[in-house]
Structure formats: C-alpha cells, structure tokens
Protein backbone atom coordinates (compact mmCIF):
# COMPACT_ATOMS: atom_id res chain seq x y z
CA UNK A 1 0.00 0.00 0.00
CA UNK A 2 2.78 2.53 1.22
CA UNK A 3 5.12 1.63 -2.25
CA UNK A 4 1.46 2.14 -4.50
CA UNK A 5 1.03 5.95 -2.84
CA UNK A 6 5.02 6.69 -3.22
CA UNK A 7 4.50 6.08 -6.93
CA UNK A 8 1.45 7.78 -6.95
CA UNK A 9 3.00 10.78 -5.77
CA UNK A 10 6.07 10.24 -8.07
CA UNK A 11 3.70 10.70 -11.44
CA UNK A 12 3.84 13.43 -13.26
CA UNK A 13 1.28 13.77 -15.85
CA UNK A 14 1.37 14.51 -19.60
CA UNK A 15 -0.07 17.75 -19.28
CA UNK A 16 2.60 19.38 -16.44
CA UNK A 17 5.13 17.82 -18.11
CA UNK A 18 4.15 19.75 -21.49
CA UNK A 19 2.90 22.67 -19.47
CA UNK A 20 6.81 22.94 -17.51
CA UNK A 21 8.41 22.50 -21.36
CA UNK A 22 6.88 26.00 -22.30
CA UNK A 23 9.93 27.31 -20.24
CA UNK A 24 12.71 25.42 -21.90
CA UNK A 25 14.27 27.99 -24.18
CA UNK A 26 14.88 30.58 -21.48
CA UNK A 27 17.96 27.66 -20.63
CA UNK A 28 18.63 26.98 -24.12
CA UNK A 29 19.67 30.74 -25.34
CA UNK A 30 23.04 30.91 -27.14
CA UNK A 31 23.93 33.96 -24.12
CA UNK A 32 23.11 34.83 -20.28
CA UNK A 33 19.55 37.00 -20.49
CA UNK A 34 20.25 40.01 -18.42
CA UNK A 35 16.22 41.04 -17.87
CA UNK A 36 14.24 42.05 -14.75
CA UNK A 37 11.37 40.37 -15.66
CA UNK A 38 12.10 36.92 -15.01
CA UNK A 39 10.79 36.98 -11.42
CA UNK A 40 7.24 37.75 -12.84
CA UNK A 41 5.77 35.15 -15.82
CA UNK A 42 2.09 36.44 -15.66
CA UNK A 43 0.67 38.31 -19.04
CA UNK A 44 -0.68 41.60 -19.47
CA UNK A 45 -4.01 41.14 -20.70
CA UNK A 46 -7.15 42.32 -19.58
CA UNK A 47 -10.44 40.80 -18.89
CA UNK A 48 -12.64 38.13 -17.44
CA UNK A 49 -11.86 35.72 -20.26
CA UNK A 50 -8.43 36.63 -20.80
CA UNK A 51 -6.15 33.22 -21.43
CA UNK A 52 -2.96 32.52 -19.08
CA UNK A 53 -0.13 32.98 -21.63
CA UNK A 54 3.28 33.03 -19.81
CA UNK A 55 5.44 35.77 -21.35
CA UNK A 56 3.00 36.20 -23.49
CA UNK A 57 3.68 40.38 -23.20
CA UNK A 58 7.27 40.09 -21.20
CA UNK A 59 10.50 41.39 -23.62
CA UNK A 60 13.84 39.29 -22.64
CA UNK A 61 16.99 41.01 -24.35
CA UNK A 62 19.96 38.49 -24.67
CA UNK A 63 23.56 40.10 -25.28
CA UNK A 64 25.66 38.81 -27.41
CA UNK A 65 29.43 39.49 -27.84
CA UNK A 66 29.40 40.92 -31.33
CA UNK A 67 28.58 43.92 -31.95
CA UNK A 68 24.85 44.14 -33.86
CA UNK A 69 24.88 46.21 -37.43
CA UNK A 70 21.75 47.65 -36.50
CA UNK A 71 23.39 50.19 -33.84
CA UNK A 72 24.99 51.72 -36.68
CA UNK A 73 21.31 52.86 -37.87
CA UNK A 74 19.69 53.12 -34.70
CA UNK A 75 22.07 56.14 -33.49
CA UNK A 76 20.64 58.06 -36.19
CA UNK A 77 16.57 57.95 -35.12
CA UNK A 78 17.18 60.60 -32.83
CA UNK A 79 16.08 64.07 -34.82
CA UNK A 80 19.24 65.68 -35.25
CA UNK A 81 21.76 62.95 -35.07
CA UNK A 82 22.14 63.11 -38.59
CA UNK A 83 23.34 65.80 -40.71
CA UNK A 84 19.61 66.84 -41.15
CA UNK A 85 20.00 68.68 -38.01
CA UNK A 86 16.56 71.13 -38.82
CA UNK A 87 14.95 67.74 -37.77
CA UNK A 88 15.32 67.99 -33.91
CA UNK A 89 14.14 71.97 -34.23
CA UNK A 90 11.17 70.73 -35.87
CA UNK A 91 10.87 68.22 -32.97
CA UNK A 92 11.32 70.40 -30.12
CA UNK A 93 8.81 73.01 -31.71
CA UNK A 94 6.22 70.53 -32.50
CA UNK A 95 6.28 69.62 -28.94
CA UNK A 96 5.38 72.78 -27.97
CA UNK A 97 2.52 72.91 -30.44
CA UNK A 98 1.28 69.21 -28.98
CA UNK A 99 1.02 71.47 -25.54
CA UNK A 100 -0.50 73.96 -26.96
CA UNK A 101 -3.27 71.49 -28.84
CA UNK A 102 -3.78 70.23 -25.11
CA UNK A 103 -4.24 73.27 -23.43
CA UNK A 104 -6.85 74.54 -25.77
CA UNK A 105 -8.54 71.27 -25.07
CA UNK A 106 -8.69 71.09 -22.10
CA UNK A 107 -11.86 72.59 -19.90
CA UNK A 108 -9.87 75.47 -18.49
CA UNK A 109 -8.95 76.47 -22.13
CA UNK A 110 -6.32 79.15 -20.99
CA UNK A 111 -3.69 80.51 -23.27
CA UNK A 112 -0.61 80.50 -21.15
CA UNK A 113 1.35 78.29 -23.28
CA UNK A 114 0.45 80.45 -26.31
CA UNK A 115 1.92 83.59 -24.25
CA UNK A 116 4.67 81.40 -23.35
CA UNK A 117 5.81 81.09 -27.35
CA UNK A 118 5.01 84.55 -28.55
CA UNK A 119 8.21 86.60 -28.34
CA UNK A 120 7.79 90.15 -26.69
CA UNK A 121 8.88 91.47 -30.17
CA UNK A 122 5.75 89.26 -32.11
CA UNK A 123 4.66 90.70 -35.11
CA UNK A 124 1.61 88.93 -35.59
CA UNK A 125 -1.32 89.07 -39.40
CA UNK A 126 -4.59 89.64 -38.24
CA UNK A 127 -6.65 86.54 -37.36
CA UNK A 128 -9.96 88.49 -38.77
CA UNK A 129 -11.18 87.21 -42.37
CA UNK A 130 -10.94 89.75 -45.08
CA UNK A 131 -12.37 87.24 -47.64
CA UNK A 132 -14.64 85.22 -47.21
CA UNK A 133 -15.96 82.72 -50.46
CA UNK A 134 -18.59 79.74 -50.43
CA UNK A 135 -17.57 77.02 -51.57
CA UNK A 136 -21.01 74.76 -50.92
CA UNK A 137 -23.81 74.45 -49.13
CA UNK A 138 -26.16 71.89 -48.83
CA UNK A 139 -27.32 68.45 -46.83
CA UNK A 140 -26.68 70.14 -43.70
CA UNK A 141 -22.86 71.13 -44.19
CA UNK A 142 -22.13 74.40 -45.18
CA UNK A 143 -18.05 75.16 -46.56
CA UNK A 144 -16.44 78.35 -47.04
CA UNK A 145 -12.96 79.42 -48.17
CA UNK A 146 -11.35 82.33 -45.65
CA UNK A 147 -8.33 84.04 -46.31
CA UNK A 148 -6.34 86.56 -43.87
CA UNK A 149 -4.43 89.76 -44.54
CA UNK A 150 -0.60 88.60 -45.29
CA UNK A 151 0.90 91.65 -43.95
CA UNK A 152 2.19 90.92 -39.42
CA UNK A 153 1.33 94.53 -38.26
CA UNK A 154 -0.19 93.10 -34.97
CA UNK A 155 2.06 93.40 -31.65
CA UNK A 156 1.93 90.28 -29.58
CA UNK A 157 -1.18 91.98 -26.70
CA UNK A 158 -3.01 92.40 -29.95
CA UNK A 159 -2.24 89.21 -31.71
CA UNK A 160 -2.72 87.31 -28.39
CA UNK A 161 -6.31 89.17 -28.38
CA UNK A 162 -7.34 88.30 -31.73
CA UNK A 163 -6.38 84.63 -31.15
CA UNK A 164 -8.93 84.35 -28.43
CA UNK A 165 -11.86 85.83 -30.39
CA UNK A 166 -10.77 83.37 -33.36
CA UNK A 167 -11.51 80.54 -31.30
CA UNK A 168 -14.27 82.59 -29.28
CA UNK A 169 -16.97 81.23 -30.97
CA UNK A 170 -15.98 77.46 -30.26
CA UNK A 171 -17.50 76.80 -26.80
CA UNK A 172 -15.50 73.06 -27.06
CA UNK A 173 -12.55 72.10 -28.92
CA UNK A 174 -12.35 68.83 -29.45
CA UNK A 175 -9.62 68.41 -31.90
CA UNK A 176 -6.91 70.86 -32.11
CA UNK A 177 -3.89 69.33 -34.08
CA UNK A 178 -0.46 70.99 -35.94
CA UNK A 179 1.31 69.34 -38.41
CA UNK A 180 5.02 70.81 -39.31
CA UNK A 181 4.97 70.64 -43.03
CA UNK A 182 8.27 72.93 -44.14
CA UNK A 183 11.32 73.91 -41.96
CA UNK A 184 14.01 76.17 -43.45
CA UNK A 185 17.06 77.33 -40.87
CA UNK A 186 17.31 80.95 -41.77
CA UNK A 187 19.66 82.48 -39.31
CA UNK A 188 22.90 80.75 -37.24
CA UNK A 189 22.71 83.69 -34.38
CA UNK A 190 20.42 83.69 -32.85
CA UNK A 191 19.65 80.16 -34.22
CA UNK A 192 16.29 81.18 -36.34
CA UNK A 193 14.24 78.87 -38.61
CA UNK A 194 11.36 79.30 -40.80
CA UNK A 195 8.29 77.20 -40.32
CA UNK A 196 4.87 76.20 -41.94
CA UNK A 197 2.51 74.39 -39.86
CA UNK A 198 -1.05 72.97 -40.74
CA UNK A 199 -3.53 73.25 -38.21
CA UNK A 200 -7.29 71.79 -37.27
CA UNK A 201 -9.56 72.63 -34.87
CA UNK A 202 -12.55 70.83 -34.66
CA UNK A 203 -15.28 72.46 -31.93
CA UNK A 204 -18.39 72.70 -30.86
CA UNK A 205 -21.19 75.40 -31.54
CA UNK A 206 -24.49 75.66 -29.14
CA UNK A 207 -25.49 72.41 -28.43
CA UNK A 208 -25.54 70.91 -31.86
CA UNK A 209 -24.07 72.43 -34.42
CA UNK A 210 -20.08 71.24 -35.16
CA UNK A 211 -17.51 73.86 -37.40
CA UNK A 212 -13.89 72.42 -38.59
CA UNK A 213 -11.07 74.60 -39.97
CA UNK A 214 -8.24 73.81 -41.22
CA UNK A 215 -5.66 75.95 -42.80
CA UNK A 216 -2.05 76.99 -42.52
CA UNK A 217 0.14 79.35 -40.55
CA UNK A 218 3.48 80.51 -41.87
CA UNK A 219 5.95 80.95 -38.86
CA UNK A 220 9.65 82.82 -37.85
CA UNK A 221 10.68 81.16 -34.86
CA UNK A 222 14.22 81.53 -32.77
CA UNK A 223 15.99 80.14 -30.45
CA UNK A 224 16.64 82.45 -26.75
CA UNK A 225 19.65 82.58 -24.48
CA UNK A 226 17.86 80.23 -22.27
CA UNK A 227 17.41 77.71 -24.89
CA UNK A 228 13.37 78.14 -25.68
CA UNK A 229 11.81 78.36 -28.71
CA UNK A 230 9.76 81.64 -29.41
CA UNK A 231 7.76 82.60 -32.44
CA UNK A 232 8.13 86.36 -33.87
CA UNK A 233 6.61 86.49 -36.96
CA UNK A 234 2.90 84.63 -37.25
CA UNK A 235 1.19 85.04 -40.50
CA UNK A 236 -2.20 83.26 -41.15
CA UNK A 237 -2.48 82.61 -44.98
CA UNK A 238 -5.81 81.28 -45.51
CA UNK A 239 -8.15 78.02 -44.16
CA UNK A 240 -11.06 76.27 -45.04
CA UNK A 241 -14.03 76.10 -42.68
CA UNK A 242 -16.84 73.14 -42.24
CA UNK A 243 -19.48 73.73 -40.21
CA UNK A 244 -22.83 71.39 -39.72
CA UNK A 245 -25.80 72.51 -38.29
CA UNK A 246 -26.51 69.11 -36.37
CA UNK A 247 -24.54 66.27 -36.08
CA UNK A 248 -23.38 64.74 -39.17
CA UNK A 249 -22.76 60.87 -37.98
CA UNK A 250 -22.98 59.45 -34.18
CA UNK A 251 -21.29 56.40 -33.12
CA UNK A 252 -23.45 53.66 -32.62
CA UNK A 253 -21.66 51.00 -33.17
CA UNK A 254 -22.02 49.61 -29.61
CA UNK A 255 -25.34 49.82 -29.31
CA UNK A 256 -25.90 48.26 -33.03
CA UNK A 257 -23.60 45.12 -32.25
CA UNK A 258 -23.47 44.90 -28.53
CA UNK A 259 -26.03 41.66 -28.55
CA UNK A 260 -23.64 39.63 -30.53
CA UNK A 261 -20.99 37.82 -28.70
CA UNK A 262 -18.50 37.94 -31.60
CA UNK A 263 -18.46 41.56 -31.12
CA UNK A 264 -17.23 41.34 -27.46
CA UNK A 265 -15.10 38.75 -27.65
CA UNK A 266 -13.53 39.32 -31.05
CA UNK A 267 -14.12 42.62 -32.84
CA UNK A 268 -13.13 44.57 -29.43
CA UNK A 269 -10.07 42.67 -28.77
CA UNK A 270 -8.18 44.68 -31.08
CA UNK A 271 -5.10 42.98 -33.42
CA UNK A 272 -2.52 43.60 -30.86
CA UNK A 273 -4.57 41.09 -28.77
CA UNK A 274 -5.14 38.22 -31.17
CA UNK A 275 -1.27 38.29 -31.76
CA UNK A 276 -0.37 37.14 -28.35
CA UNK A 277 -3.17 34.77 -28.47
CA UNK A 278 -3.51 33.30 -31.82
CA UNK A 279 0.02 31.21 -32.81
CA UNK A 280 1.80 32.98 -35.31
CA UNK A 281 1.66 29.60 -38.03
CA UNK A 282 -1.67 31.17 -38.52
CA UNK A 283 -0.66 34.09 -40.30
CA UNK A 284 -1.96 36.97 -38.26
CA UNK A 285 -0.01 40.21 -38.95
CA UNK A 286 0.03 43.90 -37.75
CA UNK A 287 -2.46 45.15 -40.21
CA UNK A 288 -5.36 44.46 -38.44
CA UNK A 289 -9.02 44.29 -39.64
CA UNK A 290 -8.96 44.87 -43.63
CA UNK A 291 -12.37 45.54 -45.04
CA UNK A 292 -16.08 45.61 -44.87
CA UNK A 293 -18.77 45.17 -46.88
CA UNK A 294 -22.74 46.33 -47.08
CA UNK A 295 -25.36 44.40 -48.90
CA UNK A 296 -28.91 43.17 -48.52
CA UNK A 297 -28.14 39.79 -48.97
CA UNK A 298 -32.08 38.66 -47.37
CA UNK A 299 -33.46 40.80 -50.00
CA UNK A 300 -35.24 42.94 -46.51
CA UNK A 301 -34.01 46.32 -48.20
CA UNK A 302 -32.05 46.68 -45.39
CA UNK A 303 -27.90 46.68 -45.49
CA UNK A 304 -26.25 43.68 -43.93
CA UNK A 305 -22.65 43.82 -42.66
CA UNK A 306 -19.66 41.61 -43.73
CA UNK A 307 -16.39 42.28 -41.58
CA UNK A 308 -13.37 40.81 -42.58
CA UNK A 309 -10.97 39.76 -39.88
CA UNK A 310 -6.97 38.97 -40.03
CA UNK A 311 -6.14 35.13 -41.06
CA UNK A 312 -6.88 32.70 -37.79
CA UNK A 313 -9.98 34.57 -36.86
CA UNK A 314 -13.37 33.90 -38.45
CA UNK A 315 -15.03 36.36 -41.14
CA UNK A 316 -17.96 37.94 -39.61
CA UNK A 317 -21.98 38.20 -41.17
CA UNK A 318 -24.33 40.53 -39.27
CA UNK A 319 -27.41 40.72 -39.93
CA UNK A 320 -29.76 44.17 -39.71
CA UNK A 321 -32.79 43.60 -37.97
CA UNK A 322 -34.38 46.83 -38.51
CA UNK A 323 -34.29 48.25 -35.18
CA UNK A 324 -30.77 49.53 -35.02
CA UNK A 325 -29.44 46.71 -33.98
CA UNK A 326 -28.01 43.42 -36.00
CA UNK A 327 -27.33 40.09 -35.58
CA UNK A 328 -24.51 37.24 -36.00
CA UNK A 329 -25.52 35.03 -38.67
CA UNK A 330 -22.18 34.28 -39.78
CA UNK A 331 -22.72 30.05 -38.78
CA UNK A 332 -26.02 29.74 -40.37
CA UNK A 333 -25.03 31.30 -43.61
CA UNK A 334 -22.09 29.44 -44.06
CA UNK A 335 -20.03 32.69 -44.43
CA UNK A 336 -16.98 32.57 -41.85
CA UNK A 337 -13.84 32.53 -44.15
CA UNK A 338 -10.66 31.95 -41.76
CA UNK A 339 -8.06 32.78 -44.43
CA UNK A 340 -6.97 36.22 -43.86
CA UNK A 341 -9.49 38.39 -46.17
CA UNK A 342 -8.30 41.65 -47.53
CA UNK A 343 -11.11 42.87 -49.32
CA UNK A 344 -15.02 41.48 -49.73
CA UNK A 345 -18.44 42.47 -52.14
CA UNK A 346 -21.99 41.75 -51.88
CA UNK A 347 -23.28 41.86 -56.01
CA UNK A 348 -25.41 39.97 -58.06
CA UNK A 349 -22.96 38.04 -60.41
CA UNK A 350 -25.49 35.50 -61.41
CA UNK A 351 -28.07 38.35 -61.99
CA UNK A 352 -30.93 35.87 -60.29
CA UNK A 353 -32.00 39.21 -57.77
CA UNK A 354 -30.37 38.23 -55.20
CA UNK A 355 -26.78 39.54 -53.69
CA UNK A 356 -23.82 36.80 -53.96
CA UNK A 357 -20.75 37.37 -51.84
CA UNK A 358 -17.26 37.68 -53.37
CA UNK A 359 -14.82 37.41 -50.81
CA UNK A 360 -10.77 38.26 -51.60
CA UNK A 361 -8.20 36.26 -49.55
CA UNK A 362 -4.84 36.29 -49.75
CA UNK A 363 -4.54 33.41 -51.61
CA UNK A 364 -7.50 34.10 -53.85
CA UNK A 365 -10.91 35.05 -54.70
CA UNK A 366 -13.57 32.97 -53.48
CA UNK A 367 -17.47 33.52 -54.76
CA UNK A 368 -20.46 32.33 -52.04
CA UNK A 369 -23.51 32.08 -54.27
CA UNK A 370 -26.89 33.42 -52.58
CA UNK A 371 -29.16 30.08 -52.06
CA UNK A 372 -31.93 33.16 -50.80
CA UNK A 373 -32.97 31.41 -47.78
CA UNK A 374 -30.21 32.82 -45.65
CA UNK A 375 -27.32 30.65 -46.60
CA UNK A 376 -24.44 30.99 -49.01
CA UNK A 377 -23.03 28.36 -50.95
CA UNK A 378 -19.19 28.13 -52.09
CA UNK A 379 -18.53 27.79 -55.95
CA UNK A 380 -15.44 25.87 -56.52
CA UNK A 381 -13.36 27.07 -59.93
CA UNK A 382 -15.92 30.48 -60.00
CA UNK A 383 -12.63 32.06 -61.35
CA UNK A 384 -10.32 30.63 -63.93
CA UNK A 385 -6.79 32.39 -65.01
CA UNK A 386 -5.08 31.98 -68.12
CA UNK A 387 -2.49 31.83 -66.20
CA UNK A 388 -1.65 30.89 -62.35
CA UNK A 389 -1.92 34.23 -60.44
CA UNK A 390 1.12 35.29 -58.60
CA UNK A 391 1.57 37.49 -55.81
CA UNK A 392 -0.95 38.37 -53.15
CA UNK A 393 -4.87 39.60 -54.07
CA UNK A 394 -5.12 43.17 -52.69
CA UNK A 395 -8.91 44.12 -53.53
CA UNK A 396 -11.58 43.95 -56.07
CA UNK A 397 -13.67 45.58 -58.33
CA UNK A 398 -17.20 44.28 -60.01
CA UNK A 399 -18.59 46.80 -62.75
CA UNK A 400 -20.02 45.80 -66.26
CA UNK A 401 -17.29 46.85 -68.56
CA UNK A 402 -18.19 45.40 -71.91
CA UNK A 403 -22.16 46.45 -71.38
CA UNK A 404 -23.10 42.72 -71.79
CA UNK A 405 -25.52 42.90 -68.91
CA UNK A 406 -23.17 40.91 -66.99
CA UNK A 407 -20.97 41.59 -63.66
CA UNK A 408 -17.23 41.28 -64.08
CA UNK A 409 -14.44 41.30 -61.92
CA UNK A 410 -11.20 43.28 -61.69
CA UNK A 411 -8.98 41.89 -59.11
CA UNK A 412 -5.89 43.79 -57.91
CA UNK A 413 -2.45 42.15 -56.35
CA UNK A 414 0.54 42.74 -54.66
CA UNK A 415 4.32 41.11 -55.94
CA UNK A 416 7.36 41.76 -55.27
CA UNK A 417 10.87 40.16 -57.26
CA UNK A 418 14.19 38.77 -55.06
CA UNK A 419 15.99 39.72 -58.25
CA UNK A 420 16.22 41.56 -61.69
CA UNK A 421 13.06 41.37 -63.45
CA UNK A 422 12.70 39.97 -66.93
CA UNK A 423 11.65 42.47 -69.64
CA UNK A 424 10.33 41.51 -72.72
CA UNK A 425 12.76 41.45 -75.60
CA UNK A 426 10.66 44.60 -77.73
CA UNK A 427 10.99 46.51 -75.02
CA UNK A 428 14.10 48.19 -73.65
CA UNK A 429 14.78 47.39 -70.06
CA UNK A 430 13.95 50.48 -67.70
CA UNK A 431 17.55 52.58 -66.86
C-alpha cells in the first residue's frame, strides 16, 4: 500500500510535463539573459476571459558578444543625429505645439502656453477674415474658403487678443492638431528657422451644431539665451471652414452590435490582442481588420454587414434587424472565411435578384452564391486564369465593362521580385 502511494506521488502527468516544457528555451539561449522580468511570468491582458499565456507580453533582451549592425542605424533615429539637423528643431517646436493642442482642449482652455511662445517682439497678421468665399452648401454642411491679410502689423497683446476671439466662438474644442509641413534654418545667431505648420480645430457650436477649420500658418521662430523656442513672426495665410448645423454621424456601433458575442469577444479585442493569443503559423499580422462590406443579402431592403478579420480569426456576417441593432448570422449562412481576407463584395454576379458574396483572400478570390434562404453556398473554380496568379490579391472591383448585362471582376495584387526582373525582348529594359 505505502510503495502504490510513493508512486502515486512520483507521477507526473502529460499535461505538467508539457505545461513545464513551455519554459525550456529561457535555458537553451546561445547567451546569459540580463532582464528584470524573469521573477514575474504572468501576461498583461485584460479581462474576465483573458487566457494565461506566460510571457506572453514580457520582452527578454539576450547580449551577445558581437557587436549588432543595427546600432549603426539606430544612433541616427534621434532628430538631429544626422546631418539633417533642422529635424530635432522641428521636434522640439512641434512639442510645444502638442502642448498647446492640449491646453486649448482642455476645460480650463487658458492661453498660457500660447503667451509662453510669442516673443515680446511678435509681429503677428490679423486673425480676422478679409475674404470670405462659399464654396457649398447643402445636406446640412455648409463650406467656405477664408483668407487673412498677409501683412504681421499686430504686436503680440493684440495678436494674443485676436487669437482668443478666433476661437471665441468654439464653446468646445475637441480636436486641435499641428502638423510641421516645411522647416528652413534661416539664421545661425540667434539660431532662427522658418516654419509652416497645418492646423485643425474641430469644436463645438451651441449644443448641436459642429464647425472644422483647417488651414495653414506661416511661422519665424528663434531660439533664446535660455534655450526656448519663441515665435516672432505669425502670418495666417488662408483656411477652409466646415461647419454642420446638427450632427453629421454618431457612433453607434455599440449599441448596433453589442447583442452579438462575436463583437465582445472578437471585434473589441483589437489585433494587438489576437497576436499574443492566436500562434503565429496562422498568419496573423500587424495590419489588423482589412475591409467591410454592405449588402442586402435577405433581400429585406435593409444593409447587412460583412467584416473581414486577419487570417486565424473567423469572417464575420451581421445581420440588420431593422431596429438599429443586427445580428450574428455568420454560422447559419455558411459565411466565416478563416483565411486572412483583404477585401469582400456583396453583387449579383449571377443576376438571379439576389446579392452573392465575393470574398478576396490572400490566396485568392472565393465567390459564395446566394441560395436566398439565408445561406451561401461556395462555388469551386468560380474564377479561372489563363495563367496561375502570382503574388498576393489586394482588392476587387465588379462593374459591367463590356455592357453585356453581366458583372465582371477586376482583381488587384501585390508582388514583389528577389531579383532583376525579366523584360520583354521589344521593349528596352527600364535605366
């Protein structure tokens, strides 16, 4: 009895033995690891129904003895490392812009750090419209052209004035972003440099009604004793201005696909996710969800929804039911494509009245013909090639070209050549 529980307790299953394996190349690296995260193995992932993935999120660094090529090139990504040294100017004065985009933002909307860039010799353009020229109007979206006087006669108290009452008239700004889009050095001392930055504010009107503008300001900034960047010269050239009278679109999607449990526990996962989840054999990659289509494919006059998902997750039908809200039919229709899917169309290719389903994967077009009682059914050899394809499908296109009353199909791809390409003999090979 005693030697039967000794070698009881002596067993170790199949499963610990495979689950203690999952640790065997930390001992097996070519070079000591020299992290501070062995200590902790647990993943970073959030949620109820998140999976226990050791290291699934950790980064170990080995060090090897030789010396890797890629320092060479990393010692150049900081701006101004190179010998494009106008790079870390335009860095450390787009910061100051990011500051200012979050002050103007924020609730308390002051405009210290705006008074913190103007120099006390600012010669600022006016900020007031002299021209003013509509462009359209119509569907609830009105869009005018604005330009500003060119000529800085404004001191920096009256430049800092006419700032406020440009943005007076947003009570909420909601987007307020700048863009460096030209940098010139103009002077060595003081250290001065030219600048053009493209702005956008997007804000808030009354209760409903939303204005954008977008436009340019041409800059003179310089460098003080005390190493700050100040602007002196600020010259508004001209911006275009959006403004709805109610809300254009509002976000919904929650509501419309919050019954579905492939929303919650797919769709809102996000790629970054799925890549520390899904094993990497099944060809997930970075670029995340790739397309979506809208059809009636029930023939209720409503739009349906097909969402295409990265490879290793299942290609996604919803249904609309008509009430805002839609439903996963994605099983019963015989519609959820695993291959990674870069592109998909609902059309009528048979022209029988009812929507077909052409769905672009990586490794080819595949056609789902409408049955039109809810389910699809897949058409083997739909598209034959003179020749084998190469490369990767891309997208697609279905239009009528030759006027023949039938769809056709214009798929687009992706190759690449490890080599010199072959050019035909009539034509002279590109210099």
């Amino acid at each position: 009895m005693g030697s039967q529980r000794k070698k009881k307790e002596n067993t170790v299953s199949r499963r610990a033995f495979l689950g203690g394996l999952r640790y065997a190349p930390l001992f097996l690296l070519p070079s000591p690891i020299r992290s501070t995260v062995l200590p902790s193995f647990s993943p970073r992932v959030t949620g109820e129904d998140a999976p226990s993935l050791p290291l699934s999120d950790e980064r170990l660094t080995p060090h090897y003895a030789s010396k890797s090529p890629l320092d060479d090139v990393l010692r150049y990504v900081p701006p101004g490392s190179d010998e494009y040294v106008t790079e870390k100017h335009a860095f450390e004065i787009a910061r100051r812009l990011e500051q200012l985009g979050q002050e103007l933002k924020s609730e308390a909307r002051t405009s210290k750090e705006l008074e913190g860039m103007l120099a006390p010799s600012l010669r600022g353009a006016s900020l007031v419209p002299e021209e003013q020229t509509p462009l359209r109007s119509g569907y609830g979206i009105d869009v005018i052209r604005r330009k500003f006087a060119g000529e800085p006669a404004l001191g920096r108290e009256r430049f800092l004035g006419e700032f406020r009452s440009y943005l007076a008239p947003l009570e909420r700004i909601v987007t307020a972003e700048f863009q460096i889009t030209q940098i010139d050095q103009t002077a060595s001392s003081p250290l001065s440099v030219h600048i053009e930055v493209r702005y956008e504010f997007v804000g808030t009107l009354g209760n409903t009604a939303r204005e954008q503008r977008i436009g340019c300001w041409v800059t003179e900034w310089a460098l003080d004793p005390t190493g700050v960047w100040q602007a002196f010269r600020w010259t508004a050239t001209a911006e275009t201005l959006s403004r709805a009278r109610l809300p254009v679109f509002h976000e919904v999607t929650a509501e419309a696909l919050s019954r579905t449990e492939s929303y919650k526990s797919q769709l809102l996962r996000g790629t970054d996710y799925w890549r520390t989840v899904l094993d990497g054999a099944c060809g997930i990659d970075v670029y995340g969800n790739t397309g979506i289509a809208a059809g009636d494919f029930d023939g209720d006059g409503r739009d349906d929804l097909y969402v295409c998902q990265p490879s290793g997750l299942p290609n996604r039908l919803y249904r609309n039911c008509g009430d805002g809200t839609f439903e996963d039919v994605t099983d019963r229709a015989g519609v959820g494509v695993l291959d990674g899917t870069t592109c998909a169309l609902f059309a009528d290719f048979e022209n029988r009245g009812r929507q077909d389903l052409l769905v672009v994967s990586a490794s080819g077009p595949l056609l789902f013909q409408n049955q039109g009682n809810g389910k699809f059914l897949l058409k083997p050899d739909a598209f034959r090639f003179a020749n084998p394809p190469t490369g990767t499908f891309t997208h697609a296109a279905a239009a009528d070209y030759d006027g023949d009353g039938r769809l056709d199909v214009y798929f687009c791809s992706y190759n690449y050549y490890l080599g010199r390409p072959q050019w035909p003999s009539e034509f002279p090979s590109p210099q």
